[in-house]
N, C-alpha and C. Protein backbone atom coordinates (compact mmCIF):
# COMPACT_ATOMS: atom_id res chain seq x y z
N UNK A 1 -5.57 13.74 -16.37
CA UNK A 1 -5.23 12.64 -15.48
C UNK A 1 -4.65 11.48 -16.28
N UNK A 2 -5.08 11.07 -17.44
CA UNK A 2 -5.07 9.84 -18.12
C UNK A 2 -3.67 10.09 -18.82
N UNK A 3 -2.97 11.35 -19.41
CA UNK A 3 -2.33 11.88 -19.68
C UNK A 3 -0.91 11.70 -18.79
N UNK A 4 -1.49 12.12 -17.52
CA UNK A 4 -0.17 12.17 -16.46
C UNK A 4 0.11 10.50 -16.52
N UNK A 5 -0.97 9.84 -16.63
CA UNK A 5 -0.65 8.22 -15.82
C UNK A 5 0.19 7.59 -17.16
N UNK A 6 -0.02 8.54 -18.52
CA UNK A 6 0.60 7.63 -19.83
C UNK A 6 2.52 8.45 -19.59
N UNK A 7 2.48 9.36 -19.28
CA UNK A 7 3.67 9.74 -18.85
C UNK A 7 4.68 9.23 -18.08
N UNK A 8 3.92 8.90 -16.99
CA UNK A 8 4.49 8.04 -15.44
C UNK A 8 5.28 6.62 -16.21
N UNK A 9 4.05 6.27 -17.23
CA UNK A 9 4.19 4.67 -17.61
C UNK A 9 5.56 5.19 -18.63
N UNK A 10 5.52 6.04 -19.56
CA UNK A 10 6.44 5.92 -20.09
C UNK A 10 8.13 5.95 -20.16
N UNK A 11 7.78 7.34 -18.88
CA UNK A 11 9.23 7.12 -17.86
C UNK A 11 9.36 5.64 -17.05
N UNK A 12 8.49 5.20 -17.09
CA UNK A 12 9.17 3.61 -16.57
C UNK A 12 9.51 2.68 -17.24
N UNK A 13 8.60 2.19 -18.68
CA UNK A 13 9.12 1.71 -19.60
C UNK A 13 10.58 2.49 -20.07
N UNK A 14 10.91 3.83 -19.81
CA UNK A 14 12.59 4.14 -20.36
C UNK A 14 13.28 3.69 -19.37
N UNK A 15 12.98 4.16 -18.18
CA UNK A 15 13.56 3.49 -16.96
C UNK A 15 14.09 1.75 -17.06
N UNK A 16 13.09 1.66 -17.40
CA UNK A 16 13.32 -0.45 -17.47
C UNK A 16 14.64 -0.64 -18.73
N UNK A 17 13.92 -0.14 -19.38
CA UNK A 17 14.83 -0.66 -20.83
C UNK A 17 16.15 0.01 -20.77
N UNK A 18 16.60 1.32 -19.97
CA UNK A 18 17.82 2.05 -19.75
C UNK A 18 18.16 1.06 -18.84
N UNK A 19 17.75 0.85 -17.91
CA UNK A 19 18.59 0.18 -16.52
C UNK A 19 18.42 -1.26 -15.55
N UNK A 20 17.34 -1.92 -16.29
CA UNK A 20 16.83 -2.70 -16.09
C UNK A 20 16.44 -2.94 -14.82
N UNK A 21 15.49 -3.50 -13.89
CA UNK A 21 14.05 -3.27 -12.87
C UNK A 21 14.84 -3.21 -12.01
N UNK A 22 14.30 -1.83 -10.77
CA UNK A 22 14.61 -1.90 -9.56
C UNK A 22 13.10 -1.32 -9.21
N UNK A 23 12.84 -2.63 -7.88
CA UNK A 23 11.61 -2.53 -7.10
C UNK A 23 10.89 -0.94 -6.89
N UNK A 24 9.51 -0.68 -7.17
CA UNK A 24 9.18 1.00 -6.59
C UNK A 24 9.10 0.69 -5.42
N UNK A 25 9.04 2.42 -4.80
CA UNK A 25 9.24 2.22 -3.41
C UNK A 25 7.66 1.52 -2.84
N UNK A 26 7.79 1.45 -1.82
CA UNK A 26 5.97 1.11 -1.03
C UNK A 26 4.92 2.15 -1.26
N UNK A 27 5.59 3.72 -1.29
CA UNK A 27 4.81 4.90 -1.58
C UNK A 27 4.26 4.59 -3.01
N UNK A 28 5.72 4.36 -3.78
CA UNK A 28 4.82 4.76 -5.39
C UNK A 28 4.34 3.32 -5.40
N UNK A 29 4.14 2.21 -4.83
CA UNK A 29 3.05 1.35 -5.14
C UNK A 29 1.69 1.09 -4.66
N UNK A 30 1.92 1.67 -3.44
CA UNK A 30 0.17 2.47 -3.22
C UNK A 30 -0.18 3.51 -3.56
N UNK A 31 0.70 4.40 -3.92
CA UNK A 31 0.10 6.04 -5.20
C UNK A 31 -0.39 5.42 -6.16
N UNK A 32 0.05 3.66 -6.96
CA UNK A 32 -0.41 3.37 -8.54
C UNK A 32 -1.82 2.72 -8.21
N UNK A 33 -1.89 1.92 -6.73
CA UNK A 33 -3.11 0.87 -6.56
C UNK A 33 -4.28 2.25 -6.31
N UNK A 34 -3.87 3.12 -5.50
CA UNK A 34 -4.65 3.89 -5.18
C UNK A 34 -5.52 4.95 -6.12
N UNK A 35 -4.70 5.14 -6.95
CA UNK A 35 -5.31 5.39 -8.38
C UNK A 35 -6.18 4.77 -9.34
N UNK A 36 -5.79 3.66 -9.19
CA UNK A 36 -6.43 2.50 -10.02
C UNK A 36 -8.11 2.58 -9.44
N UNK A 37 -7.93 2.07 -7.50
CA UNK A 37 -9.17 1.79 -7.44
C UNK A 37 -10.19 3.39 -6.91
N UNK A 38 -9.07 4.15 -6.71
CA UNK A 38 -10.10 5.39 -6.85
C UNK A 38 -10.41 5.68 -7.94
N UNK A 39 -9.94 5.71 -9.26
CA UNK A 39 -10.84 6.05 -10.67
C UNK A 39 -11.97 5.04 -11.00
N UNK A 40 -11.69 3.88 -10.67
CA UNK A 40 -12.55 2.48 -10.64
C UNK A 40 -14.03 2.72 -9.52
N UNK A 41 -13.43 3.35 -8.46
CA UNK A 41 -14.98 3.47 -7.32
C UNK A 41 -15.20 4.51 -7.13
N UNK A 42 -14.57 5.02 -6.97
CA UNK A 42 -14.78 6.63 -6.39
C UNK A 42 -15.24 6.36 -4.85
N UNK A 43 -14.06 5.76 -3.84
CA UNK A 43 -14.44 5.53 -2.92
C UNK A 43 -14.37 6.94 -1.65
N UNK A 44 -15.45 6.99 -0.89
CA UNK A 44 -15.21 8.24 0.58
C UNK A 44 -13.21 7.98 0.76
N UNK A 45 -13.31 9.18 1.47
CA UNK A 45 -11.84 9.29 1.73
C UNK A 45 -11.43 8.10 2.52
N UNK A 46 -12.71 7.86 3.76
CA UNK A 46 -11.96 6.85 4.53
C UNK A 46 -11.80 5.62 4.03
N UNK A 47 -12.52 5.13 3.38
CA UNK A 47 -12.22 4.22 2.49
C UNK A 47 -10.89 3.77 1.79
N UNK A 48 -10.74 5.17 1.43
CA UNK A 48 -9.48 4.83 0.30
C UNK A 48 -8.05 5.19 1.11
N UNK A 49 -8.35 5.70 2.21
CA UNK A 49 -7.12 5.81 3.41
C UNK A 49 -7.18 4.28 3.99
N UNK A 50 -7.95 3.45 4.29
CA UNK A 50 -8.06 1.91 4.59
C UNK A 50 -7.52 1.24 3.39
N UNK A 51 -7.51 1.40 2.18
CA UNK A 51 -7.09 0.68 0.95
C UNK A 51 -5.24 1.25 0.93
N UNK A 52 -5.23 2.04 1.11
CA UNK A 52 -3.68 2.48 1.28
C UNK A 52 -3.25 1.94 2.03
N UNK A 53 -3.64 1.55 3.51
CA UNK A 53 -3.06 1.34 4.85
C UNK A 53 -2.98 -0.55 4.21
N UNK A 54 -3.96 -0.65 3.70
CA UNK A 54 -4.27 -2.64 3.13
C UNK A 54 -2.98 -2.39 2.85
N UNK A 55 -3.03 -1.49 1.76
CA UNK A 55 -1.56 -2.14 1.01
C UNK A 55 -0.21 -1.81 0.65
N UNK A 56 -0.16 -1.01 1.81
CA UNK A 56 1.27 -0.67 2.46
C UNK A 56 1.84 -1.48 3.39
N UNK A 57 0.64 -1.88 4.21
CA UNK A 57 1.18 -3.16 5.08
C UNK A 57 1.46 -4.42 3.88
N UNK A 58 0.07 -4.49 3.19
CA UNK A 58 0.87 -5.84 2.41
C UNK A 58 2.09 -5.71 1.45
N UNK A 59 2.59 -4.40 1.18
CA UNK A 59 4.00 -4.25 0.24
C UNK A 59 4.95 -4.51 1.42
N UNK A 60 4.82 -3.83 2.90
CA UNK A 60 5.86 -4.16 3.81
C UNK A 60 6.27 -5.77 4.13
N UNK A 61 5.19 -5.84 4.36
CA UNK A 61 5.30 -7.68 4.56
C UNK A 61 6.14 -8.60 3.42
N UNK A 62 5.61 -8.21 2.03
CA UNK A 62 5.67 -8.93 1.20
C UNK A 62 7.30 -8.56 1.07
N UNK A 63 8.11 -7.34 0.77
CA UNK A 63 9.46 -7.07 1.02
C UNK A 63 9.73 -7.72 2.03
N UNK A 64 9.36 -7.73 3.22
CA UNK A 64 10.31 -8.60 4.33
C UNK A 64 10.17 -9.66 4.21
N UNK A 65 8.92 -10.27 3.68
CA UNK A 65 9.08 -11.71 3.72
C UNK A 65 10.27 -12.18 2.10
N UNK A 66 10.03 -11.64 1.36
CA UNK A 66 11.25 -11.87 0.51
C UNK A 66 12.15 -11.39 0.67
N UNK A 67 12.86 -10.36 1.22
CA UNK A 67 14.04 -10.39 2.39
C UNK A 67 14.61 -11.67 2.90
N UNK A 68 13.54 -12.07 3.83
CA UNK A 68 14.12 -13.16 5.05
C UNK A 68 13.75 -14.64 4.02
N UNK A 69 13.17 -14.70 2.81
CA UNK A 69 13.51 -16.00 2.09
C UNK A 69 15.12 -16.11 1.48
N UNK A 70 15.18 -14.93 1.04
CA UNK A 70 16.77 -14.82 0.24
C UNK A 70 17.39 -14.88 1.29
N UNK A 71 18.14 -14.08 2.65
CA UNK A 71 18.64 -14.22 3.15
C UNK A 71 18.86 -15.65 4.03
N UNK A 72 18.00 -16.46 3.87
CA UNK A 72 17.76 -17.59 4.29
C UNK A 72 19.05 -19.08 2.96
N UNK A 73 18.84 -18.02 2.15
CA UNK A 73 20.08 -18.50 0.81
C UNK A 73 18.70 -19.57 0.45
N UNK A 74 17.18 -19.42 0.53
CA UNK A 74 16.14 -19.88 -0.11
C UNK A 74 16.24 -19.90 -1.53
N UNK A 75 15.92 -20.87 -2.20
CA UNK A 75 16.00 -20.75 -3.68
C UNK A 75 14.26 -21.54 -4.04
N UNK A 76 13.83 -22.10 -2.88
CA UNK A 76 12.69 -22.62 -3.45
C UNK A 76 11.06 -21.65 -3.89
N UNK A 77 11.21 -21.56 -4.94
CA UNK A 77 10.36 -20.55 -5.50
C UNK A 77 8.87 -21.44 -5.23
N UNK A 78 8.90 -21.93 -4.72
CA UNK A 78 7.35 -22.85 -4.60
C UNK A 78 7.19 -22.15 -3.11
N UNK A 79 7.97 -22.35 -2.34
CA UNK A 79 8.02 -22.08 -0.78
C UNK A 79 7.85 -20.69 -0.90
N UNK A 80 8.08 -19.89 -1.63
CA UNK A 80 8.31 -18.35 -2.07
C UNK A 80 7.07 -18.30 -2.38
N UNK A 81 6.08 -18.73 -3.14
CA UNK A 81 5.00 -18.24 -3.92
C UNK A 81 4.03 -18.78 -2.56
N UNK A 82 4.16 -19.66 -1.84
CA UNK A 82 3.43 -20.27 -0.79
C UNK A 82 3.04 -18.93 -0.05
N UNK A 83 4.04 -18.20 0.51
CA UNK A 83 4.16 -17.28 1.31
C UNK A 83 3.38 -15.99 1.43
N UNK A 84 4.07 -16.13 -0.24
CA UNK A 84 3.18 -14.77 -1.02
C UNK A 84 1.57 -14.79 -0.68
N UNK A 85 1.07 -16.16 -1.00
CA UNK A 85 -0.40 -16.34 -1.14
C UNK A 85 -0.49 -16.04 -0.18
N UNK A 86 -0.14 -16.68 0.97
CA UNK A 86 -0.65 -16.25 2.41
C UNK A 86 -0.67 -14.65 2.77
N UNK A 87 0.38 -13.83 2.37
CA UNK A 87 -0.12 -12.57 2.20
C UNK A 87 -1.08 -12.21 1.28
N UNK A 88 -0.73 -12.33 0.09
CA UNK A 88 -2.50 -12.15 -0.62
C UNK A 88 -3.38 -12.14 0.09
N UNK A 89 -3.47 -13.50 0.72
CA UNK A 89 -5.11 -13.81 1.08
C UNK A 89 -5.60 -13.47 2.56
N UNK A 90 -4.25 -12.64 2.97
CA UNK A 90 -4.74 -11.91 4.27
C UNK A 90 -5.01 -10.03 3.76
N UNK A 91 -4.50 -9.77 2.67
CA UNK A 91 -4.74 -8.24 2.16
C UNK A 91 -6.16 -8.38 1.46
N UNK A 92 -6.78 -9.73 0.52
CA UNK A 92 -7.76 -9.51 0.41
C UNK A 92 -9.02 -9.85 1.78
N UNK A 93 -8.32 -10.52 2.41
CA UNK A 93 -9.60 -10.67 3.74
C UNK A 93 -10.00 -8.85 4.06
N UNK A 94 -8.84 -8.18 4.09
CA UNK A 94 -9.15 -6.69 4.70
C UNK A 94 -9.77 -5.82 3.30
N UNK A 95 -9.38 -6.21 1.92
CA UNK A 95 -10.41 -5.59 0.95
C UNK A 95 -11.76 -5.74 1.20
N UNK A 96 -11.88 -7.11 1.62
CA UNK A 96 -13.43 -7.19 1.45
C UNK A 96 -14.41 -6.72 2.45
N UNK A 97 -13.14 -6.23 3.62
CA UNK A 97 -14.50 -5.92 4.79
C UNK A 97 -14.26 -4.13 4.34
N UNK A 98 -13.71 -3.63 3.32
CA UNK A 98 -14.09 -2.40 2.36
C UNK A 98 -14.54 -2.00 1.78
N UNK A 99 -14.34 -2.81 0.65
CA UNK A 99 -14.89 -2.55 -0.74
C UNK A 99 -16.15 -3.47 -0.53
N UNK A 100 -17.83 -3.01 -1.49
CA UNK A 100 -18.85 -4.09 -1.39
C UNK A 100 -17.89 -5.38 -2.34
N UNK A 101 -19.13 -6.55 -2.37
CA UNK A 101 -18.71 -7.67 -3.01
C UNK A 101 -18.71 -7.56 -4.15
N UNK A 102 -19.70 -6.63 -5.01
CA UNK A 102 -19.45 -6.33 -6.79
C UNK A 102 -17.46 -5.23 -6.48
N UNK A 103 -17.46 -4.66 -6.29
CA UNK A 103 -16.04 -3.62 -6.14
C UNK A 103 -15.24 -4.66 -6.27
N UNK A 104 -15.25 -5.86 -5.04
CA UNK A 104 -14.02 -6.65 -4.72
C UNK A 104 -13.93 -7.58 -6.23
N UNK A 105 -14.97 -8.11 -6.66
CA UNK A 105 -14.79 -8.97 -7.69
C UNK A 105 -14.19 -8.19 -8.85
N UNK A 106 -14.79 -6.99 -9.26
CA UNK A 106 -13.85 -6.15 -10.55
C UNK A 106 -12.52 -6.02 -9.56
N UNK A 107 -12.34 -5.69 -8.67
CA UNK A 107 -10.41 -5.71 -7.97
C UNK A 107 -10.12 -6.59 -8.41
N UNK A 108 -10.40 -8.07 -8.36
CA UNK A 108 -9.96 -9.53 -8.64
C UNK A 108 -9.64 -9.46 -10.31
N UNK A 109 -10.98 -9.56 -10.63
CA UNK A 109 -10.78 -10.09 -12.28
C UNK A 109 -10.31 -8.96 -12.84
N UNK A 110 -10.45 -7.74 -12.90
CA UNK A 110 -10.05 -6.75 -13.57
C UNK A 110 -8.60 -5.84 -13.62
N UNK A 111 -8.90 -5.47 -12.07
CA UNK A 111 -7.62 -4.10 -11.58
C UNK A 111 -6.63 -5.34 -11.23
N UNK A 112 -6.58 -6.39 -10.43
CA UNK A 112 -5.44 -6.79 -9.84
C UNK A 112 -4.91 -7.19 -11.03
N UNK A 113 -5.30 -8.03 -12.07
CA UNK A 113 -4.44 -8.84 -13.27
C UNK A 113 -3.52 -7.79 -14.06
N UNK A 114 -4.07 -6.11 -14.19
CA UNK A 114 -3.94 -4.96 -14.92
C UNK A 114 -2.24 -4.70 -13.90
N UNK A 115 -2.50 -4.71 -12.67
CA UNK A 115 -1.37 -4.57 -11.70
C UNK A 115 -0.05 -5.20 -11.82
N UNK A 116 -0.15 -6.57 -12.86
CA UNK A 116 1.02 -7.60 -12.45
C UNK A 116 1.86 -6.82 -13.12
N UNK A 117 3.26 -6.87 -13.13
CA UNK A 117 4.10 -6.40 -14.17
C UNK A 117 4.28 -7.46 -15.13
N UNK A 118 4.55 -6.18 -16.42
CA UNK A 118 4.39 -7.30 -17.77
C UNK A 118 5.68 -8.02 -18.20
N UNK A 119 6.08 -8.99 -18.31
CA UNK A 119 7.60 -9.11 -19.06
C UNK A 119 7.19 -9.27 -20.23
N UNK A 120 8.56 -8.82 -20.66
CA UNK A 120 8.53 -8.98 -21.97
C UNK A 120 8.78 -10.03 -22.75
N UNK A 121 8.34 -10.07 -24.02
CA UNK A 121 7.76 -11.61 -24.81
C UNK A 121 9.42 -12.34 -24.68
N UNK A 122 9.47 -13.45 -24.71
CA UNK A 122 10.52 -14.25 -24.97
C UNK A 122 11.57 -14.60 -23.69
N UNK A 123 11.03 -14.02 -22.59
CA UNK A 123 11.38 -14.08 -21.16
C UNK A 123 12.06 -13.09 -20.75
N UNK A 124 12.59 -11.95 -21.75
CA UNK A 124 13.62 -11.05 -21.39
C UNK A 124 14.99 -11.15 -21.28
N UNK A 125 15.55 -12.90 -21.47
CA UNK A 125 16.69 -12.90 -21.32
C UNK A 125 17.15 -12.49 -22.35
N UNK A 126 18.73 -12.33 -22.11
CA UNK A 126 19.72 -12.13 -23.39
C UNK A 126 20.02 -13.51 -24.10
């Protein structure tokens, strides 16, 4: 397993550095969360079919709502991150009526920070 997931990562790190970032789809970003917190809990199926459904709706949202900021010719990244939170903090309202309260806190401090994508040192520009 640990094997396949160093593989996945490494075709993406070639991926990035060949062609530089295009968004995964909604599938492969609840195949990566879903991995994460099923090796992390070992949650019942229904469980982890409710953690998929969390966060497929919150990848849909979060694409449309940055959709309809850009298309809006939005440039304010404050108004952008505003938005975001408000989705956050409606995907974790539905973690927590899931996962117990020890689960949700390792999601927080642990798995979600592990989730962000990394840039690379020096900002990545040219």
């Amino acid at each position: 397993m640990s094997l396949m997931l160093l593989a996945i990562f490494a075709i993406a790190v070639a991926s990035y550095a060949q062609g530089g970032f295009q968004r995964p789809s909604i599938e492969d970003r609840v195949k990566r969360v879903h991995t994460k917190i099923d090796s992390a809990f070992k949650l019942d199926a229904a469980k982890l079919a409710a953690t998929d459904s969390t966060f497929a709706g919150y990848y849909r949202a979060q694409d449309a709502k940055r959709d309809e900021l850009r298309a809006s010719g939005s440039t304010d990244r404050d108004a952008m991150m505003a938005e975001m939170k408000k989705l956050t903090d409606a995907r974790d309202e539905k973690l927590k009526a899931i996962l117990t309260e020890e689960q949700f806190k390792i999601w927080k401090e642990q798995i979600e920070p592990s989730m962000r994508p990394q840039r690379p040192p020096g900002g990545g520009g040219n």
